[in-house]
C-alpha atoms as a PDB file:
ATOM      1  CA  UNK A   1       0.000   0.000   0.000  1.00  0.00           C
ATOM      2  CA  UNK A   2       1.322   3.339  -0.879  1.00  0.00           C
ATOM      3  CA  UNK A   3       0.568   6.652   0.803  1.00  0.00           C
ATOM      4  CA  UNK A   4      -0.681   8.338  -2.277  1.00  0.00           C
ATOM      5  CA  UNK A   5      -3.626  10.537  -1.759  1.00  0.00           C
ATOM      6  CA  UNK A   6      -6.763   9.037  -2.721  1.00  0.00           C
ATOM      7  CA  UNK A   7      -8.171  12.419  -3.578  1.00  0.00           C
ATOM      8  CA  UNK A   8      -7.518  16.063  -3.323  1.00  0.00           C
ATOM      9  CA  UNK A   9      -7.506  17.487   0.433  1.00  0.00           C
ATOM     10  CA  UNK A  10      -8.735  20.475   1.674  1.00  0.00           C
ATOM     11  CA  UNK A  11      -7.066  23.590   4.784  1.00  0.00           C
ATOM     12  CA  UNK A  12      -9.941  23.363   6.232  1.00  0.00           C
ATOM     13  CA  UNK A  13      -8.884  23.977  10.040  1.00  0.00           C
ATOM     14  CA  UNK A  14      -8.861  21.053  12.352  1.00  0.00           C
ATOM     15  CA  UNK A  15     -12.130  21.726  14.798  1.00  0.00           C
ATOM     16  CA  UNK A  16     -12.438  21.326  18.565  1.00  0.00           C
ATOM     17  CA  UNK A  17     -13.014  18.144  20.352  1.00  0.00           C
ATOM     18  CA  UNK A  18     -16.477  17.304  20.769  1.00  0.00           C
ATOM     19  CA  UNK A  19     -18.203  14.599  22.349  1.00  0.00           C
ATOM     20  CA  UNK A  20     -21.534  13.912  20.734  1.00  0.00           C
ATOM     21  CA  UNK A  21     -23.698  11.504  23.036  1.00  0.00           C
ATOM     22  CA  UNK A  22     -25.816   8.991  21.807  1.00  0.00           C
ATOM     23  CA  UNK A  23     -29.045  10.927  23.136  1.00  0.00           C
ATOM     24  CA  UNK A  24     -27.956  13.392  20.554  1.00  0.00           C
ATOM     25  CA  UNK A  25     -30.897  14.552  18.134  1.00  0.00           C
ATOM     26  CA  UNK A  26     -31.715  11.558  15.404  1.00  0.00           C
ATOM     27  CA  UNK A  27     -33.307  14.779  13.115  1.00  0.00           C
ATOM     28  CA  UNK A  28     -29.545  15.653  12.879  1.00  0.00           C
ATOM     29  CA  UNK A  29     -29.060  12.084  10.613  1.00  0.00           C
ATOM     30  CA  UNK A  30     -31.482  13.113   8.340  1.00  0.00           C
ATOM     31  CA  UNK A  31     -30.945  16.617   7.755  1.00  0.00           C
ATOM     32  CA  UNK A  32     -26.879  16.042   8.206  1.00  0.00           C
ATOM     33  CA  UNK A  33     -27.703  12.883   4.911  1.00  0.00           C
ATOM     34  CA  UNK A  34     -23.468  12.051   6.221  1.00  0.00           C
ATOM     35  CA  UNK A  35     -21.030   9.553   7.378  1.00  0.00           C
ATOM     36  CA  UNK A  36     -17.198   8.785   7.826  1.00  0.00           C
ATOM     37  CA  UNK A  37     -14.613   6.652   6.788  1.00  0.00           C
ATOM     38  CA  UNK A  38     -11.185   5.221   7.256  1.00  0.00           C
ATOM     39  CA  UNK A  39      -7.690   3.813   5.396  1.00  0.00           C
ATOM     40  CA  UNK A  40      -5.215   1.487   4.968  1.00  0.00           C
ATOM     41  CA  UNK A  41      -5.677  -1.055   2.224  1.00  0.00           C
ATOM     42  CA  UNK A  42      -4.683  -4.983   1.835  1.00  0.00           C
ATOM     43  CA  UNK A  43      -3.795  -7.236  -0.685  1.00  0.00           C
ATOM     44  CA  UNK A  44      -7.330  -9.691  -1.444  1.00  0.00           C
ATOM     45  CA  UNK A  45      -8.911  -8.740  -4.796  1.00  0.00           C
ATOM     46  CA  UNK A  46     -12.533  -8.136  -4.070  1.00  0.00           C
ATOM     47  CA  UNK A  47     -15.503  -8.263  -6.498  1.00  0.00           C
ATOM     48  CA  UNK A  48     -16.997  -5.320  -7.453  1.00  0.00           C
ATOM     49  CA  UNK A  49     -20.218  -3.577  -6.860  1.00  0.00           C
ATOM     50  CA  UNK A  50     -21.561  -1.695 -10.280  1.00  0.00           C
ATOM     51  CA  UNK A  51     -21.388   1.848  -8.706  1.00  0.00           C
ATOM     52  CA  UNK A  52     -24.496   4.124  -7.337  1.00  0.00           C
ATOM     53  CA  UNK A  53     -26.624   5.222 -10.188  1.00  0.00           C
ATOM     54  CA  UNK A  54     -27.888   8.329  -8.175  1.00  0.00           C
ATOM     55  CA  UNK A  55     -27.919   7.622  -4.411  1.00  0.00           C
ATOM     56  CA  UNK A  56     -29.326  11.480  -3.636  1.00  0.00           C
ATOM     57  CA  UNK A  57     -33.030   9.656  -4.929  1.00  0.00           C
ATOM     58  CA  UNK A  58     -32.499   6.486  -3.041  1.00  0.00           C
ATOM     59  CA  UNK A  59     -35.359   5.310  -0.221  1.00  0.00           C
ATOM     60  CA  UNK A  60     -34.252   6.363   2.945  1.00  0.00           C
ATOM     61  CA  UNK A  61     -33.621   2.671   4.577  1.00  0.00           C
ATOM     62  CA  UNK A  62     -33.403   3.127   8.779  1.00  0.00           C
ATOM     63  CA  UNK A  63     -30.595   1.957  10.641  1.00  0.00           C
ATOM     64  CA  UNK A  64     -31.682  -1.335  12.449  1.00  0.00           C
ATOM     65  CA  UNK A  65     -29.911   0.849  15.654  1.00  0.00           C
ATOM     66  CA  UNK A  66     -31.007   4.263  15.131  1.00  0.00           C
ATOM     67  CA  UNK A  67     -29.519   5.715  18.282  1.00  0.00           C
ATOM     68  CA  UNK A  68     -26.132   4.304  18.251  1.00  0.00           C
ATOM     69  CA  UNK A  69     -26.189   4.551  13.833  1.00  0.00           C
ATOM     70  CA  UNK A  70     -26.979   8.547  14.947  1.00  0.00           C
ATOM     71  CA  UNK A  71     -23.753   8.732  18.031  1.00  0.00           C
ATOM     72  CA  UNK A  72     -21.618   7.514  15.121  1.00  0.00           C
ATOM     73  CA  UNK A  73     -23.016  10.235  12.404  1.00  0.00           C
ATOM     74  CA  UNK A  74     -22.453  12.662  15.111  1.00  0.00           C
ATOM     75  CA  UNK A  75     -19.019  11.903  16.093  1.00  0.00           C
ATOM     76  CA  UNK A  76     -17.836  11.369  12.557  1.00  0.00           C
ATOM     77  CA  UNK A  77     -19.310  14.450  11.290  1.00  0.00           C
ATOM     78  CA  UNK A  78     -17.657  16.256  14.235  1.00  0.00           C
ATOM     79  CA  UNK A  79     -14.342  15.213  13.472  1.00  0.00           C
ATOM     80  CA  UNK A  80     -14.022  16.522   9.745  1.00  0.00           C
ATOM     81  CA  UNK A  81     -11.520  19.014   9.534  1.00  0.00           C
ATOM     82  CA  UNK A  82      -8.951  16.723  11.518  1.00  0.00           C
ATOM     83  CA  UNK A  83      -5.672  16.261   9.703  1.00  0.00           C
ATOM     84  CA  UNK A  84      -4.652  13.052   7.454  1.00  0.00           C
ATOM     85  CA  UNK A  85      -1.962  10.734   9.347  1.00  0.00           C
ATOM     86  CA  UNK A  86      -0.955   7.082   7.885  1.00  0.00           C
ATOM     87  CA  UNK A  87      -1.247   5.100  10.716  1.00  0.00           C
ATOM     88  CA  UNK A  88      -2.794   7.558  12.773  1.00  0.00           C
ATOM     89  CA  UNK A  89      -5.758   7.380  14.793  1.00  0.00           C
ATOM     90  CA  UNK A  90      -6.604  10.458  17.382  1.00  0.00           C
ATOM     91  CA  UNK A  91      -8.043  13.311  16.856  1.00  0.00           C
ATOM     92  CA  UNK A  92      -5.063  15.117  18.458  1.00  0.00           C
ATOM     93  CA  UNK A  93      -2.358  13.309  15.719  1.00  0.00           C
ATOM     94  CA  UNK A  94      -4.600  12.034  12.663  1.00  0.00           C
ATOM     95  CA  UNK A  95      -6.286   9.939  10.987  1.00  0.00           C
ATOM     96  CA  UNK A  96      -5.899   7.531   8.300  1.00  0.00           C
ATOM     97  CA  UNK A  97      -9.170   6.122   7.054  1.00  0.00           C
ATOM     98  CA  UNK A  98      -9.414   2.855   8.601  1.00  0.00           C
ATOM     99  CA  UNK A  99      -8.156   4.884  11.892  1.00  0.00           C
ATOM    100  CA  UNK A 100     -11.328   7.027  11.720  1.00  0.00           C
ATOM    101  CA  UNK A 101     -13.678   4.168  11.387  1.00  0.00           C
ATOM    102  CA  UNK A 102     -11.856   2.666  14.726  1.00  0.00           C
ATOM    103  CA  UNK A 103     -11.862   5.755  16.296  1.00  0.00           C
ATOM    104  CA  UNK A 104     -15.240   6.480  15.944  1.00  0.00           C
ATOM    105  CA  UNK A 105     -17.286   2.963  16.669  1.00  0.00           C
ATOM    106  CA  UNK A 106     -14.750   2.871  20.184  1.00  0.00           C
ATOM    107  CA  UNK A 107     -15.151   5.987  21.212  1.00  0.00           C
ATOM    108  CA  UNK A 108     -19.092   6.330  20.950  1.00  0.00           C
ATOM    109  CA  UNK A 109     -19.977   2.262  20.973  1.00  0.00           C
ATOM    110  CA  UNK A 110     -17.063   0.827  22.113  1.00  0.00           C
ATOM    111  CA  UNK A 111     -17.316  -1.791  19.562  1.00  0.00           C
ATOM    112  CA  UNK A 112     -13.228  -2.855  18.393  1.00  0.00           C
ATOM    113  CA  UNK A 113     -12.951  -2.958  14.779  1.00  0.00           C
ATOM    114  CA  UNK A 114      -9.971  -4.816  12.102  1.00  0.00           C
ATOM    115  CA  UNK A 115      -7.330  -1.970  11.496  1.00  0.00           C
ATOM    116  CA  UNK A 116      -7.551  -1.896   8.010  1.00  0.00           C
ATOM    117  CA  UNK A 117      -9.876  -1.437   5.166  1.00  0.00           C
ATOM    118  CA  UNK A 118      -9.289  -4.947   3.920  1.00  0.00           C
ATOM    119  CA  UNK A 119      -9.508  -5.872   7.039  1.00  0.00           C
ATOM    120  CA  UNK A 120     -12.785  -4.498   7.981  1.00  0.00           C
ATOM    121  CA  UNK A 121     -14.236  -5.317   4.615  1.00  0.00           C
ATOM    122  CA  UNK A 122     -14.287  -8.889   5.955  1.00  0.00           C
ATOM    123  CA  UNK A 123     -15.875  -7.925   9.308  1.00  0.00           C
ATOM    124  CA  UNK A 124     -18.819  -9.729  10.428  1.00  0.00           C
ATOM    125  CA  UNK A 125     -22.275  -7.774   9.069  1.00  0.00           C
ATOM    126  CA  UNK A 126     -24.103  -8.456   6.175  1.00  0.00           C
ATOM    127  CA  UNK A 127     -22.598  -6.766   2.698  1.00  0.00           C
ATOM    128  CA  UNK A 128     -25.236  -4.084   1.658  1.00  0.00           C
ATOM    129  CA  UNK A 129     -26.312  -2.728  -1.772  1.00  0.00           C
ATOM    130  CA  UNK A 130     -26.351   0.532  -2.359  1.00  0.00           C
ATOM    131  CA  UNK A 131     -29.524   1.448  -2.376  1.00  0.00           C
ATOM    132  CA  UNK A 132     -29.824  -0.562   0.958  1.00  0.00           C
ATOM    133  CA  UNK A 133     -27.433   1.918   2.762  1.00  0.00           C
ATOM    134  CA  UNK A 134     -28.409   3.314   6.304  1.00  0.00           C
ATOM    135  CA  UNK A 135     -26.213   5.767   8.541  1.00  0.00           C
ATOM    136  CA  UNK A 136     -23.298   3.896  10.077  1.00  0.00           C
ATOM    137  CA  UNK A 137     -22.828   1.386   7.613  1.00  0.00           C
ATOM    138  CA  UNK A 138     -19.098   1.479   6.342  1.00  0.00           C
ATOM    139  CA  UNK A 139     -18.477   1.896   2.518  1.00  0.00           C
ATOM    140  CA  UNK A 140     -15.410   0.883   0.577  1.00  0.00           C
ATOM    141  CA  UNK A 141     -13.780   1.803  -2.150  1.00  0.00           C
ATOM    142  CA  UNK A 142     -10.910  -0.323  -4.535  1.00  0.00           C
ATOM    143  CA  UNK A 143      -8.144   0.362  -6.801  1.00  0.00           C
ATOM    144  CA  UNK A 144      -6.427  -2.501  -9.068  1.00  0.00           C
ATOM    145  CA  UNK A 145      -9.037  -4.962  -7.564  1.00  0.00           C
ATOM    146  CA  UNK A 146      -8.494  -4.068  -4.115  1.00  0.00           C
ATOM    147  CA  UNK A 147      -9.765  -2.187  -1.393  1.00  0.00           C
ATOM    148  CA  UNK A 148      -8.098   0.473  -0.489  1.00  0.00           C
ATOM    149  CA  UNK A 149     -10.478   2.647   1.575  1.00  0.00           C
ATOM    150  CA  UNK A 150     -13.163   3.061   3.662  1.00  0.00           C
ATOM    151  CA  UNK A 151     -15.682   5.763   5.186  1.00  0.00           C
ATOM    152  CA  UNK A 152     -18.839   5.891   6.883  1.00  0.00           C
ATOM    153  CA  UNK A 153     -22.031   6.855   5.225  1.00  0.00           C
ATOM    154  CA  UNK A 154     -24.019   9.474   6.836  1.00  0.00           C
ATOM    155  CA  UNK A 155     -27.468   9.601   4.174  1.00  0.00           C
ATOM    156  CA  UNK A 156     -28.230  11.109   1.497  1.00  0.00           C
ATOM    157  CA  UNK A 157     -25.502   9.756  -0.461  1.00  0.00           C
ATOM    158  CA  UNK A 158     -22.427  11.218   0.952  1.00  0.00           C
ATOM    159  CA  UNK A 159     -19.672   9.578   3.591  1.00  0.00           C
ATOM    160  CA  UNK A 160     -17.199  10.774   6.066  1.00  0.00           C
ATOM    161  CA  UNK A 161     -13.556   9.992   5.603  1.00  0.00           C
ATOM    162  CA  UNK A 162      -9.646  10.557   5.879  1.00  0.00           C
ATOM    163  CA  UNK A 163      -8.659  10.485   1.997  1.00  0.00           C
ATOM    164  CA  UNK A 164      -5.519  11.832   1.359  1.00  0.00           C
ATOM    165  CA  UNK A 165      -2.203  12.645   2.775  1.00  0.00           C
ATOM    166  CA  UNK A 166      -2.004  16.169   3.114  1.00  0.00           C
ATOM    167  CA  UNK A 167      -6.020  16.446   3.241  1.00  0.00           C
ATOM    168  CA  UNK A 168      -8.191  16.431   6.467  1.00  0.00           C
ATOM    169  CA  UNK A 169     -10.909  14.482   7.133  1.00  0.00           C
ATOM    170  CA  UNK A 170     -14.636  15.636   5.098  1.00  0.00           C
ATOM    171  CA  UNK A 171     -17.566  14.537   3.990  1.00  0.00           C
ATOM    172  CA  UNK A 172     -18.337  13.323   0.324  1.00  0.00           C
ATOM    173  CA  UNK A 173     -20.151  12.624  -2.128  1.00  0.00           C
ATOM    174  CA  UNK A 174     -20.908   8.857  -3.474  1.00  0.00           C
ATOM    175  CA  UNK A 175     -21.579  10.043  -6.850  1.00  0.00           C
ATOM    176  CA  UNK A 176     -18.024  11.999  -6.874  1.00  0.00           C
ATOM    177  CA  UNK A 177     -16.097  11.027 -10.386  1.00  0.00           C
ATOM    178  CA  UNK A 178     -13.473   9.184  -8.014  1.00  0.00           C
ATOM    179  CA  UNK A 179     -15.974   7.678  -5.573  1.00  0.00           C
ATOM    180  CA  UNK A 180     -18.369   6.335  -8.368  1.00  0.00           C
ATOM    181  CA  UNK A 181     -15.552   4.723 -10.511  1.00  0.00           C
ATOM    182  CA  UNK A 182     -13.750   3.396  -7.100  1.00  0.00           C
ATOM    183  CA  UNK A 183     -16.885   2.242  -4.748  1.00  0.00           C
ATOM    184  CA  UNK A 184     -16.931  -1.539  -4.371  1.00  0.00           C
ATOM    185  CA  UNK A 185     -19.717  -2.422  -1.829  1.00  0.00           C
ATOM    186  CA  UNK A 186     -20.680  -1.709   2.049  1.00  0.00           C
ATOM    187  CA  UNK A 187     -20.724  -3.729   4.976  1.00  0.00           C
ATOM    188  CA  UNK A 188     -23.124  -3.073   7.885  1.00  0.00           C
ATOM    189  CA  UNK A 189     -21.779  -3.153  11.720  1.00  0.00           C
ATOM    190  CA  UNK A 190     -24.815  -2.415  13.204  1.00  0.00           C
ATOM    191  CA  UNK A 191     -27.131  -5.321  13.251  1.00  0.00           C
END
């Protein structure tokens, strides 16, 4: 795995700590439609998923855990703007993008996660089609037949990540020219 960027970063400035409880408002998933992601990619090829045809239309499909799909949104959301880090995984040094996903799912659920996206592609869950995406639910991404990211979808068709080195953390779209070609399925932690 190299430490190219994925895709172009951003100066936006790195925000304050904030810890978003799970009691936090579930409106907030809905009108927020966002959700994060992580890196560090492996070597298994993996099949992949034709990409989303337009997932701004798509049903809205409810998180079988709405509270604990909404302390994720909220915690991922409130980290964009922290800086990219290979390896890294605190707000205070970084994050790659499989080090956001762990971050995130300890620090609100305390649920312990594979390190990497390969990794965590693998994890336990069902695999998810697109249109069957629901806050929380991690989406991957592969180059050369492997994955090689990951981020958490928030709704509405866009995901939280760590993409680049360089970049910070943000929130994108699915239906991005990168993210389109690239996406290769979703896995669901929250069952």
């Amino acid at each position: 795995m190299t430490k190219a960027a994925h895709y172009p970063g951003n100066t936006a400035p790195t925000p304050a700590r904030r810890h978003w409880g799970i009691g936090a408002s579930l409106a907030f998933v809905v009108l927020a439609g966002t959700l994060l992601a992580g890196c560090g990619g492996g070597p298994d090829v993996v099949r992949r998923t034709p990409p989303p045809e337009n997932p701004r239309q798509w049903p809205v499909v409810p998180p079988s855990n709405p509270a604990a799909a909404n302390a994720v949104l909220m915690r991922a959301i409130s980290l964009v703007g922290t800086p990219y880090l290979y390896g890294g995984n605190t707000p205070q040094t970084g994050f790659d993008c499989s080090g956001l996903v762990n971050y995130v799912y300890d620090d609100m659920l305390d649920i312990k996660l594979p390190r990497t996206s390969r990794a965590l592609s693998e994890y336990q869950g069902p695999r998810i089609e697109p249109r069957q995406l629901s806050a929380a639910d991690l989406v991957f991404f592969s180059s050369g037949g492997r994955v090689t990211h990951v981020g958490i979808y928030v709704g509405n068709g866009r995901f939280v990540h760590a993409p680049s080195s360089g970049g910070t953390v943000r929130l994108d779209a699915l239906d991005g020219h990168y993210w389109r070609d690239h996406y290769s399925g979703a896995r669901r932690v929250l069952n």
